[in-house]
N, C-alpha and C. Protein backbone atom coordinates (compact mmCIF):
# COMPACT_ATOMS: atom_id res chain seq x y z
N UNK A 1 -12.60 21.48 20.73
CA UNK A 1 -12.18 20.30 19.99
C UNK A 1 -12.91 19.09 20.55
N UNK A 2 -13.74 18.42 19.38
CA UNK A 2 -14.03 16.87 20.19
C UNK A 2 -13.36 16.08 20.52
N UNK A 3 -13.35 14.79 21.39
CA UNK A 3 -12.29 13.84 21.65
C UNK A 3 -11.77 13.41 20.41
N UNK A 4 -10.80 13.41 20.35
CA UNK A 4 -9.66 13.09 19.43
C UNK A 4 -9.02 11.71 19.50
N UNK A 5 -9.02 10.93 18.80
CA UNK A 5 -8.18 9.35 19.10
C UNK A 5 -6.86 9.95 19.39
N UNK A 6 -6.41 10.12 17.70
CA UNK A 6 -4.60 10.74 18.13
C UNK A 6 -4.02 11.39 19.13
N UNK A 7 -5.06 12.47 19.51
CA UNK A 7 -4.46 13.11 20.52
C UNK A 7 -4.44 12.17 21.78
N UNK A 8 -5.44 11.34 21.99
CA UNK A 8 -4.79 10.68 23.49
C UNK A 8 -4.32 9.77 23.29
N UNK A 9 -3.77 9.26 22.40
CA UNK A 9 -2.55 8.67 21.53
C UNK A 9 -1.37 9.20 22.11
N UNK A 10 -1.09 10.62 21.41
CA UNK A 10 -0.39 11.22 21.53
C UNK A 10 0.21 11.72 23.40
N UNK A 11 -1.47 11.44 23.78
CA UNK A 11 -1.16 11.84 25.63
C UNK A 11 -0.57 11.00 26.27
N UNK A 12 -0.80 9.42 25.34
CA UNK A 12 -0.67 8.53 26.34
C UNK A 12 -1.86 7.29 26.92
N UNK A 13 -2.78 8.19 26.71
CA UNK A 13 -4.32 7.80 27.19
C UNK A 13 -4.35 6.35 26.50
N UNK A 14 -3.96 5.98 25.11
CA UNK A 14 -4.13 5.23 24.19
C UNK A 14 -3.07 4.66 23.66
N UNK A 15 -2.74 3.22 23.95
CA UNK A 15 -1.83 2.62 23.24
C UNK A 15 -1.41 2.62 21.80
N UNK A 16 -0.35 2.65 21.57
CA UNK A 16 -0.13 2.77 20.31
C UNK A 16 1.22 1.99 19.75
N UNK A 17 1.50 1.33 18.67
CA UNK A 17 3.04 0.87 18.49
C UNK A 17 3.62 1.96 17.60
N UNK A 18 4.83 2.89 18.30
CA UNK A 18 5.39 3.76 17.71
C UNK A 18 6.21 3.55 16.51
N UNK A 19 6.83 3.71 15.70
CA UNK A 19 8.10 3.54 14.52
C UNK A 19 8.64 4.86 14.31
N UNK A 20 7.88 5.73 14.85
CA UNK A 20 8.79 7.01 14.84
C UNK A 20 8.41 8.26 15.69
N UNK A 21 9.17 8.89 16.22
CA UNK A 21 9.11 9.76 16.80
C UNK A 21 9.83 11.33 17.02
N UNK A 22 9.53 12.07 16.68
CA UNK A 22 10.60 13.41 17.14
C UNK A 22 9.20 14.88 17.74
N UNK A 23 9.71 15.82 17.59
CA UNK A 23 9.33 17.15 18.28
C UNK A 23 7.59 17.40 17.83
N UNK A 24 7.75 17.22 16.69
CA UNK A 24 6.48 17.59 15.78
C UNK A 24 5.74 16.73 14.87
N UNK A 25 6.18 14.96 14.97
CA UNK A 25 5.63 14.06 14.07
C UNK A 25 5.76 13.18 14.68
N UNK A 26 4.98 12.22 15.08
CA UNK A 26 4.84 10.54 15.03
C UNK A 26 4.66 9.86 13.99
N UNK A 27 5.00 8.51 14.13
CA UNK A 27 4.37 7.96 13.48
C UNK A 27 4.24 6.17 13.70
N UNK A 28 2.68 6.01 13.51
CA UNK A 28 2.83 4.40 14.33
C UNK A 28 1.74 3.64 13.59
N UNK A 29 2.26 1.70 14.11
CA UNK A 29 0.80 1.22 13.06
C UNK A 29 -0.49 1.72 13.40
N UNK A 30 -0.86 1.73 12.24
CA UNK A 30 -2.64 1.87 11.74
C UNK A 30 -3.27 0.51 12.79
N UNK A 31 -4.30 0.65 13.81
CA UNK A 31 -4.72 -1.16 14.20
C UNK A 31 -5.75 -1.70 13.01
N UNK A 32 -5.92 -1.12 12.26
CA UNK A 32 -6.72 -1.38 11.14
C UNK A 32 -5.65 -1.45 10.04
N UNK A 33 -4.87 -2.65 10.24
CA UNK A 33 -3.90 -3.05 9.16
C UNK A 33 -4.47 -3.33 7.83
N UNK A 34 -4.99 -2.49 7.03
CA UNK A 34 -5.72 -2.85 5.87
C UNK A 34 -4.75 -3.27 4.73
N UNK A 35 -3.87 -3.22 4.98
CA UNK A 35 -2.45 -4.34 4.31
C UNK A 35 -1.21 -4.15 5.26
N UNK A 36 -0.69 -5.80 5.83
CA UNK A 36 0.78 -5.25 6.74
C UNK A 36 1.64 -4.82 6.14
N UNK A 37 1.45 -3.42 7.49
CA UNK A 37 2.80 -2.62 6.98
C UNK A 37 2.03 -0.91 7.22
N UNK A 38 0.97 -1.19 7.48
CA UNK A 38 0.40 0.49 7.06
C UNK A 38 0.52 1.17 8.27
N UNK A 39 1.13 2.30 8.22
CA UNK A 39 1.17 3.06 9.06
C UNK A 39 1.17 4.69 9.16
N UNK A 40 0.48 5.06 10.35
CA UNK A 40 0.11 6.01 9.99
C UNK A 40 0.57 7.54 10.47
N UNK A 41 1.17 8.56 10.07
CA UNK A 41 2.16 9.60 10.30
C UNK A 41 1.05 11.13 10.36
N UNK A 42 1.78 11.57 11.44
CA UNK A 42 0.67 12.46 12.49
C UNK A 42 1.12 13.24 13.07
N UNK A 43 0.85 14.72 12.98
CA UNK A 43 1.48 15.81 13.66
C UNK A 43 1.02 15.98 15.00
N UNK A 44 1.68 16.50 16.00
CA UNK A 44 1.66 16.13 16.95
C UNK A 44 0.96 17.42 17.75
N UNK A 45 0.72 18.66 17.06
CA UNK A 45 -0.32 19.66 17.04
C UNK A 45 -1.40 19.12 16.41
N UNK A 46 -2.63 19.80 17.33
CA UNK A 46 -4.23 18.90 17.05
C UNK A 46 -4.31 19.73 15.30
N UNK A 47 -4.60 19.64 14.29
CA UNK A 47 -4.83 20.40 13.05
C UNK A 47 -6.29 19.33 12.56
N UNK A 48 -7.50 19.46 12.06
CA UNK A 48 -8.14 18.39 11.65
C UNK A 48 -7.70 18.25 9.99
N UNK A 49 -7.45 19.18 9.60
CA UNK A 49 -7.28 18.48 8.16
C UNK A 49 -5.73 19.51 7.77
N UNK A 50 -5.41 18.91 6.43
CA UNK A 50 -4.43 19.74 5.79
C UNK A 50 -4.30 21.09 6.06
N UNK A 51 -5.50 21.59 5.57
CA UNK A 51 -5.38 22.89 5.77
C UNK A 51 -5.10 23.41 6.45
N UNK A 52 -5.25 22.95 7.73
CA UNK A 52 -5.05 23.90 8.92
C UNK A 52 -3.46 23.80 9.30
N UNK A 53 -2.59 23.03 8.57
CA UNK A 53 -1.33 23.01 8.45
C UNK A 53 -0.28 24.01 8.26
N UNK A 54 0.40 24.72 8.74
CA UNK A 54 1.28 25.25 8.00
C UNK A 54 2.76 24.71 7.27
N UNK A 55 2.96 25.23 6.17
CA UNK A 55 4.05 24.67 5.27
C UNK A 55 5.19 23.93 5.88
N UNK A 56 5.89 24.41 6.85
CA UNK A 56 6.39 23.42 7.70
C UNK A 56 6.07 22.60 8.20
N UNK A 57 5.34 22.55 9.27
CA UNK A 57 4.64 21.31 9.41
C UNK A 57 4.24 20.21 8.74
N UNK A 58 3.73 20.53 7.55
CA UNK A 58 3.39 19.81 6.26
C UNK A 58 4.90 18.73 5.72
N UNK A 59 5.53 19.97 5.43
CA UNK A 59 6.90 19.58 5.24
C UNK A 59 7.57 18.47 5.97
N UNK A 60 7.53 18.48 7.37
CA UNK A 60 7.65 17.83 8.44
C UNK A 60 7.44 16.30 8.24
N UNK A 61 5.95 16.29 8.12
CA UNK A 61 4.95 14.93 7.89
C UNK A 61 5.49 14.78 6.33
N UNK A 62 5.54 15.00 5.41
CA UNK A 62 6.26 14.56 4.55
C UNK A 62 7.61 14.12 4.45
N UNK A 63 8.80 14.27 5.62
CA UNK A 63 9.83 13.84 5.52
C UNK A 63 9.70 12.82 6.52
N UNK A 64 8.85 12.50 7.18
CA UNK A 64 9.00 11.62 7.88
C UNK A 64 8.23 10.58 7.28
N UNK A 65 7.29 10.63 6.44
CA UNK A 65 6.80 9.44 5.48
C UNK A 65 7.31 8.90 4.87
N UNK A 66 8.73 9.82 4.22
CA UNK A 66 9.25 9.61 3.17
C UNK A 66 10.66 8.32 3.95
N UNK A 67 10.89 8.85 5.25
CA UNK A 67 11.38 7.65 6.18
C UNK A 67 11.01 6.46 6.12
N UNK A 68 9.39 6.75 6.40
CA UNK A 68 8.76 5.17 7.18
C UNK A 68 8.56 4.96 5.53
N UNK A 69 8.63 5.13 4.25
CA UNK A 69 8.24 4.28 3.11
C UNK A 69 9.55 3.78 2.30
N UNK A 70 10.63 4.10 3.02
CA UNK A 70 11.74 3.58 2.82
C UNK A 70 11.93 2.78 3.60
N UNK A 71 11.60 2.59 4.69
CA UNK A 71 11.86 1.52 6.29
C UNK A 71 10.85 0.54 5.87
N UNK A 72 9.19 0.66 5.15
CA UNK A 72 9.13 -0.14 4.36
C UNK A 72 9.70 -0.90 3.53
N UNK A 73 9.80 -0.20 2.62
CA UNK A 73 10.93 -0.76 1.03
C UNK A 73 11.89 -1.67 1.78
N UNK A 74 12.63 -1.34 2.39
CA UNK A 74 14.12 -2.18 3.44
C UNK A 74 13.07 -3.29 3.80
N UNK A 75 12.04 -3.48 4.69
CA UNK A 75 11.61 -3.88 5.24
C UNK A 75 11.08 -5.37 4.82
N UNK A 76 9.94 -4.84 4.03
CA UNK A 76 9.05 -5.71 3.58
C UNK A 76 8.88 -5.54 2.00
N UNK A 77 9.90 -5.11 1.11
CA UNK A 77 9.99 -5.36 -0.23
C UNK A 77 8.74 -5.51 -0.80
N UNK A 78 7.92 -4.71 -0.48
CA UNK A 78 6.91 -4.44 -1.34
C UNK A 78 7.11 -3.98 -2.98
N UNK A 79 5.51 -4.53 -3.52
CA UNK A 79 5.66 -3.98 -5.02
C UNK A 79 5.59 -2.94 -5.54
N UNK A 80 4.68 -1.86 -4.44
CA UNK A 80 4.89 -0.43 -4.28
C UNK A 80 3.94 -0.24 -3.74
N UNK A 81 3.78 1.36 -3.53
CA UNK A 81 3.55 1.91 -1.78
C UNK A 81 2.38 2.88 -2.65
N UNK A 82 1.49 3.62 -1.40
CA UNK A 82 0.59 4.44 -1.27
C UNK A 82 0.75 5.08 -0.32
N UNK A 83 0.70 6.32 -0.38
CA UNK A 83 0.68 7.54 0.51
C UNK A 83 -1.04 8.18 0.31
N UNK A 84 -1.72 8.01 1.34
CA UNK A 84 -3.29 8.91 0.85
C UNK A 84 -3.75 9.52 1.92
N UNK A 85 -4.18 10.52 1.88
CA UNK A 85 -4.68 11.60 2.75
C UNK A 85 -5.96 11.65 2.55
N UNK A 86 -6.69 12.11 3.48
CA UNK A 86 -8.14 12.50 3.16
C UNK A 86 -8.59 13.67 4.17
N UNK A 87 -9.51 14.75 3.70
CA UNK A 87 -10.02 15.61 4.15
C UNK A 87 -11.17 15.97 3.69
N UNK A 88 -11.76 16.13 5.27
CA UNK A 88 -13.40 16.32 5.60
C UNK A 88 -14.27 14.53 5.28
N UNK A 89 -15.57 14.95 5.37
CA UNK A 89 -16.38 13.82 5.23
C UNK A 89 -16.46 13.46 3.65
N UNK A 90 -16.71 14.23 2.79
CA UNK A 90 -16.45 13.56 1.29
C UNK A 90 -14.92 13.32 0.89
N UNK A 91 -14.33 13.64 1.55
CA UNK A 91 -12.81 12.99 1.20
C UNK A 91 -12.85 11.45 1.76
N UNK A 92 -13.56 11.35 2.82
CA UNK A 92 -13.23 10.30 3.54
C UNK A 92 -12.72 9.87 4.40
N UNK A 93 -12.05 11.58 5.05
CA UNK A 93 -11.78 11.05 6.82
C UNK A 93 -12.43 10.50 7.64
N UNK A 94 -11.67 9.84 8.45
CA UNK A 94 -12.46 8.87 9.75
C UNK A 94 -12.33 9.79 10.75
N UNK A 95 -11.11 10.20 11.23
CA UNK A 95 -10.66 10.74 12.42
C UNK A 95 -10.35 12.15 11.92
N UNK A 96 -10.96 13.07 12.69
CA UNK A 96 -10.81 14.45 12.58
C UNK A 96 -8.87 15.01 13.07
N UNK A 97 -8.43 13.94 12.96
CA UNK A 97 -7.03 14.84 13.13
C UNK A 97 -6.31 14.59 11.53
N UNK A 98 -5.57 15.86 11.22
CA UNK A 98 -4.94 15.07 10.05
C UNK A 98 -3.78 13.81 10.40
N UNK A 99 -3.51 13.19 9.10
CA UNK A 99 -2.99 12.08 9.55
C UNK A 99 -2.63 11.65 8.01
N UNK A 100 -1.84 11.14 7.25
CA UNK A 100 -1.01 10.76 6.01
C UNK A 100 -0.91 8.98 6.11
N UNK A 101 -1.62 8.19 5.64
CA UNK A 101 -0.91 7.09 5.77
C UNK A 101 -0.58 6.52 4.56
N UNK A 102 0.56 5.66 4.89
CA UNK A 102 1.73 4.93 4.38
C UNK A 102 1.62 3.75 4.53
N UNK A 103 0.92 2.88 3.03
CA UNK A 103 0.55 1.77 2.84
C UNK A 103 1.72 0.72 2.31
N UNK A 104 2.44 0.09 2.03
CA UNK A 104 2.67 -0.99 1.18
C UNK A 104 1.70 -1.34 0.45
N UNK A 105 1.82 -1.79 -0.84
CA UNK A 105 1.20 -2.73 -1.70
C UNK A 105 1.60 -3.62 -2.06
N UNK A 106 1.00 -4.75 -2.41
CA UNK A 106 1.24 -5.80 -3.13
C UNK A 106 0.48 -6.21 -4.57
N UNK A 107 0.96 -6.66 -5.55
CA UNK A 107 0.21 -6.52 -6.24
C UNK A 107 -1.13 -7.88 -6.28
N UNK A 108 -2.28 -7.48 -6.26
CA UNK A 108 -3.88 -8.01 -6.14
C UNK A 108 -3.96 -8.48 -4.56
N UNK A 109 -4.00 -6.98 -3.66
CA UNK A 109 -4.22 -6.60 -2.41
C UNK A 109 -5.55 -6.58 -2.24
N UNK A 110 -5.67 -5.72 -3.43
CA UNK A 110 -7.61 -5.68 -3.58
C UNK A 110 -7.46 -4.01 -2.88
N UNK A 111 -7.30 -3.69 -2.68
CA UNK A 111 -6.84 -2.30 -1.86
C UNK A 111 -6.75 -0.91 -2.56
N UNK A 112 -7.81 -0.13 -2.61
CA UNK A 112 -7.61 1.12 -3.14
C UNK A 112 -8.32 1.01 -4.27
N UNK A 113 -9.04 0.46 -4.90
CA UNK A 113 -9.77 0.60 -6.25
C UNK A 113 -9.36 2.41 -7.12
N UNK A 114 -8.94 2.81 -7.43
CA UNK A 114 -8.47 3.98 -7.96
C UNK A 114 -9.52 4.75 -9.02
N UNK A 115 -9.59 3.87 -10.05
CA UNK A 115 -10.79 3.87 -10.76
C UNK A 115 -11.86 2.88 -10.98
N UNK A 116 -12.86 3.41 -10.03
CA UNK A 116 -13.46 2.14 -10.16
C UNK A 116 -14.40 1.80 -11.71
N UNK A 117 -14.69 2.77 -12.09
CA UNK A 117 -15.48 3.27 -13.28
C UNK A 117 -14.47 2.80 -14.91
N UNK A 118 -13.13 2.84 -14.31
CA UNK A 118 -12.60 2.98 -15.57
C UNK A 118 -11.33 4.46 -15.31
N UNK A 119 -10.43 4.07 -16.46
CA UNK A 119 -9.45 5.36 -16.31
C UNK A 119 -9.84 6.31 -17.08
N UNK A 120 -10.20 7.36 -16.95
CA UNK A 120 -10.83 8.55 -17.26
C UNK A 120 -9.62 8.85 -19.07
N UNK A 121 -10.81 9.49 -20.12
CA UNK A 121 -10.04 9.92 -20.52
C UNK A 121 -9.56 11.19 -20.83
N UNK A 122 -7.73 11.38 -21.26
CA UNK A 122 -7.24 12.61 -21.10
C UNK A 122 -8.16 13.16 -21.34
N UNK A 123 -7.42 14.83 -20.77
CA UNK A 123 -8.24 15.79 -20.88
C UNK A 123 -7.38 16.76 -21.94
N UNK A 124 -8.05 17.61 -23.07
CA UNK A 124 -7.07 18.48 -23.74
C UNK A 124 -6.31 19.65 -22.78
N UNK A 125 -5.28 19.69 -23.34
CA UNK A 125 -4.65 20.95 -22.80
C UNK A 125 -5.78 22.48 -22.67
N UNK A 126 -6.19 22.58 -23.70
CA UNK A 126 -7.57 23.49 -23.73
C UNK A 126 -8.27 23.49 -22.90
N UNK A 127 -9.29 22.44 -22.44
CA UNK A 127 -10.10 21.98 -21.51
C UNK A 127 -9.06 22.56 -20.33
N UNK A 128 -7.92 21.68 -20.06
CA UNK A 128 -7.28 21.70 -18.43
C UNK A 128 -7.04 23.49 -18.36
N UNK A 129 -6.86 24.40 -18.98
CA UNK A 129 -6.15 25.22 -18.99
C UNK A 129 -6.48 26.65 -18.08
N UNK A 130 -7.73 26.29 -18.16
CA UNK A 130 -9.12 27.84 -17.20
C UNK A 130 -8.87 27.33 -15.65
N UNK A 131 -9.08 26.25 -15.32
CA UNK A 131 -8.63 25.44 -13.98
C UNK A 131 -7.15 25.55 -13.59
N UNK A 132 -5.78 25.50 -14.74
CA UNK A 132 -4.82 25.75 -14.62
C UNK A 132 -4.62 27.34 -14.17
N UNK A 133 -5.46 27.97 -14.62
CA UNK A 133 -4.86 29.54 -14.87
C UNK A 133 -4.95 29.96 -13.53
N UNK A 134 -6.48 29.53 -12.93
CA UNK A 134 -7.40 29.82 -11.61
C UNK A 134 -6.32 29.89 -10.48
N UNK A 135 -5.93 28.42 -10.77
CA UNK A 135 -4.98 27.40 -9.43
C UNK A 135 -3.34 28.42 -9.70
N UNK A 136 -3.27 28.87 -10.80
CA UNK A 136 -1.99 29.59 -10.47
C UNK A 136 -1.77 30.62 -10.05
N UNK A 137 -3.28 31.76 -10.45
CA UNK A 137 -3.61 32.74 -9.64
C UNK A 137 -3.81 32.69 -7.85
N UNK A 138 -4.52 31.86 -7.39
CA UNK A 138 -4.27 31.48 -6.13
C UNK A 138 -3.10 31.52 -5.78
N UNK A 139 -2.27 30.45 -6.01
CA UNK A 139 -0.44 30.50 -5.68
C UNK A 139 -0.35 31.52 -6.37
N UNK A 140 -0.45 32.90 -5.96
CA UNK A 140 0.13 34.05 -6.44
C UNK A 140 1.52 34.20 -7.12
N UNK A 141 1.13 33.68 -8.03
CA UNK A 141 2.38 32.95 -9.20
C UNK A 141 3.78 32.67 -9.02
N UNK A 142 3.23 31.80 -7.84
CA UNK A 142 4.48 30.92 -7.68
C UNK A 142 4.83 29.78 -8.60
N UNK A 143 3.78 29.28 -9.28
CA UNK A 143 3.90 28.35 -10.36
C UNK A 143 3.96 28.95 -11.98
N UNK A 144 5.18 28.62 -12.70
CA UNK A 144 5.31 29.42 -13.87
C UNK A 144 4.62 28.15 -14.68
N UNK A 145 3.87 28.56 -15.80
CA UNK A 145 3.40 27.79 -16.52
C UNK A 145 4.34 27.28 -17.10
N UNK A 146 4.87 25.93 -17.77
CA UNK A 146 5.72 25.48 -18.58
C UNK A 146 5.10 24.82 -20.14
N UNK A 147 5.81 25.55 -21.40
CA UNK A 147 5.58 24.65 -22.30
C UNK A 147 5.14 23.18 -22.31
N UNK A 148 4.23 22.92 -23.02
CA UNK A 148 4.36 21.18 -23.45
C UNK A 148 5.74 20.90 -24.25
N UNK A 149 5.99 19.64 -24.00
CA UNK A 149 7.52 19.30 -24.79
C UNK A 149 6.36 18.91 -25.87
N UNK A 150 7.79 19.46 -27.20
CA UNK A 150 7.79 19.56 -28.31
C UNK A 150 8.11 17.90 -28.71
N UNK A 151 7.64 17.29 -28.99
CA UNK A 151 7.78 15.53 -29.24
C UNK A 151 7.70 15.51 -31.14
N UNK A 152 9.48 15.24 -31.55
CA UNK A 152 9.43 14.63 -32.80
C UNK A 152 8.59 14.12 -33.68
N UNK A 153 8.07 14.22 -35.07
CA UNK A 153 7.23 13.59 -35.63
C UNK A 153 7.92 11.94 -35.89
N UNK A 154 6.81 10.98 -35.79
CA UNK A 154 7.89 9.89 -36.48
C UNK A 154 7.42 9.27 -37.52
């Protein structure tokens, strides 16, 4: 493993301001406050990206986000929040540990451009459906396909 920020975070080595803590998750500010309030939630096993997660764990870092974006909300009454992950170098990780952060927004933060191009348009059910089939075969059909709702003529 290369040197790791989080982990000597996590050792000690590296200051950090905590907001949460238990067995298997931290979570503390980002020093790159790219809007106040962001902070960032981190398993406390080295994993570099999602993947290397297992479902608990995962689980884990998701209930504890779901904390700190309510301790937001209480907090600092934001207009609404961002949760974004990134994995590998075209995702856009910085730091090879995984890590979930938990933004506040405000509205014209300037923060997150989403589409920068424009909002894409839908895609037919047809089109989505070969990609649907693929992704459900993988989850060895744990996902049941569901009807489209049937929407009234008016």
């Amino acid at each position: 493993m290369q040197e790791c920020v989080f982990c000597a975070i996590l050792a000690g080595e590296l200051p950090a301001r905590m907001v949460w803590e238990d067995a298997q998750v931290v979570a503390f500010m980002d020093l790159r406050q790219a809007v106040p309030g962001h902070v960032l939630v981190v398993p406390r096993q080295h994993a570099e990206t999602l993947y290397a997660l297992d479902e608990a764990l995962a689980g884990q870092v998701m209930r504890v986000a779901h904390r700190v974006a309510r301790a937001l909300r209480d907090t600092l009454a934001p207009d609404g929040l961002n949760l974004w992950q990134s994995n590998g170098e075209a995702g856009g990780q910085e730091v090879p540990h995984f890590h979930l952060h938990v933004q506040p927004r405000r509205h014209g933060d300037g923060l997150l451009d989403v589409y920068p191009m424009g909002v894409p348009a839908p895609s037919t059910m047809a089109q989505l459906e070969p990609l649907a089939t693929r992704l459900r075969n993988a989850l060895g059909g744990g996902s049941q396909q569901v009807p489209a709702p049937q929407h009234a003529a008016q």
